[in-house]
Structures are given as structure tokens and as C-alpha cells.
Protein backbone atom coordinates (compact mmCIF):
# COMPACT_ATOMS: atom_id res chain seq x y z
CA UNK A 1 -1.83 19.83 19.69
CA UNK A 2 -3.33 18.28 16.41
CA UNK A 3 -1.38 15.20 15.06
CA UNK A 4 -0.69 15.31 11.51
CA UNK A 5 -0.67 11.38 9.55
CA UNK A 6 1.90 11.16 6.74
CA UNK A 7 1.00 10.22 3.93
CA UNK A 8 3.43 7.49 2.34
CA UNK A 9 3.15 6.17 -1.14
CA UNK A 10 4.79 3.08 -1.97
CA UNK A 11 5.02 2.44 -6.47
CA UNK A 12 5.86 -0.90 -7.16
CA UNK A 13 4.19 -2.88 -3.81
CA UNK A 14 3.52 -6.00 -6.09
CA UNK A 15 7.73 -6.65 -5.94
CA UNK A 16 9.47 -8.26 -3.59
CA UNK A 17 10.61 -5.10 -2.13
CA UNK A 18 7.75 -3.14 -2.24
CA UNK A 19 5.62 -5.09 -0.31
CA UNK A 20 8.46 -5.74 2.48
CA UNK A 21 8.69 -1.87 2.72
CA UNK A 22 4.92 -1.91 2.44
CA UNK A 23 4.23 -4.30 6.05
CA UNK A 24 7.07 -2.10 7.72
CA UNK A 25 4.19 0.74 7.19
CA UNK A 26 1.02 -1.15 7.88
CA UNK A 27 1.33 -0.20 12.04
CA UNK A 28 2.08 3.68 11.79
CA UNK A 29 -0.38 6.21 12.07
CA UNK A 30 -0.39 7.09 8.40
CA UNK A 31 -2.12 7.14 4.85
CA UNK A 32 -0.41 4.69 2.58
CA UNK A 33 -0.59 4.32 -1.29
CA UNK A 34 0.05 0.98 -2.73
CA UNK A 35 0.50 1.43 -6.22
CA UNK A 36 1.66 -1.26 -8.91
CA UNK A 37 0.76 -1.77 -12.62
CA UNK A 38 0.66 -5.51 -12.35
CA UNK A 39 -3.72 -5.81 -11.22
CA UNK A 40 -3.62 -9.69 -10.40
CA UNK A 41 -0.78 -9.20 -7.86
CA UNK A 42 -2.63 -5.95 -6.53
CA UNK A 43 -5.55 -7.51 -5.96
CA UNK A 44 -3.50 -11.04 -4.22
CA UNK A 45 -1.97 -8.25 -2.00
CA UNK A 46 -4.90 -6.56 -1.09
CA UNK A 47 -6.93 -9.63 -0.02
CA UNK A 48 -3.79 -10.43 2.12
CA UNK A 49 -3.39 -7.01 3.72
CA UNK A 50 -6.80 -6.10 3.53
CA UNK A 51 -8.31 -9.33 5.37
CA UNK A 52 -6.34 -7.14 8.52
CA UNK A 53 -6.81 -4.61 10.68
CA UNK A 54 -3.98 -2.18 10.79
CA UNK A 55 -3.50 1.32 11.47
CA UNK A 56 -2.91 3.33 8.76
CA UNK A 57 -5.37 4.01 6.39
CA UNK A 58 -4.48 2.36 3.49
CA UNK A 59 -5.66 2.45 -0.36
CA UNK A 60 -4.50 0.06 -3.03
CA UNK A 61 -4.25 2.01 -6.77
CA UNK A 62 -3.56 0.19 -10.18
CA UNK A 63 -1.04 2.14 -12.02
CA UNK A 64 -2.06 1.50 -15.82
CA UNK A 65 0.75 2.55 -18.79
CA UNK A 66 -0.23 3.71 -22.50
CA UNK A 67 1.94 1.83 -24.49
């Protein structure tokens, strides 16, 4: 039988909350989306998790607003 990965997407990892949800995910057999409009924290978190080797497939996205 074929395993099928999840795919989990997590908008607003650069808070407090997100990224605590975010490392409960890091360790499951899944695709995760990291999204946050805030690109300086983004990139501080994705040195941090990124530096690791974890395993779900993860992908860090910059959510940009028109104002």
C-alpha cells in the first residue's frame, strides 16, 4: 500500500505560535508550508530550521499584501 504525506500549511510561522505549531510538524512524514508576511523573521526562521535535517519536506513562502 502507497503512503500518502499530508500536506500542512502553517500562515503566520514568524509568531510565537506559529512557529511552536510549526516544530510540532518538523518530524512527520509530511509537506509543510511556512508562510508569513514579515521576510526578515522568515528568513531568521529558515536559517534556524533549515540548518536541520528533519522529515518533512518543508518550504518557507513570503506572503506579500497590496496595500
Amino acid at each position: 500500500m502507497m503512503s500518502i504525506r499530508k500536506s500542512i500549511a502553517i500562515v503566520g510561522v514568524t509568531e510565537k505560535t506559529g512557529e511552536e505549531i510549526a516544530l510540532q510538524f518538523v518530524n512527520s512524514n509530511c509537506f509543510l508550508l511556512l508562510i508569513s508576511n514579515d521576510s526578515d523573521r522568515l528568513d531568521h526562521l529558515e536559517k534556524k530550521i533549515g540548518d536541520k535535517k528533519y522529515k518533512a519536506e518543508i518550504n518557507f513562502v513570503q506572503c506579500v499584501k497590496d496595500g
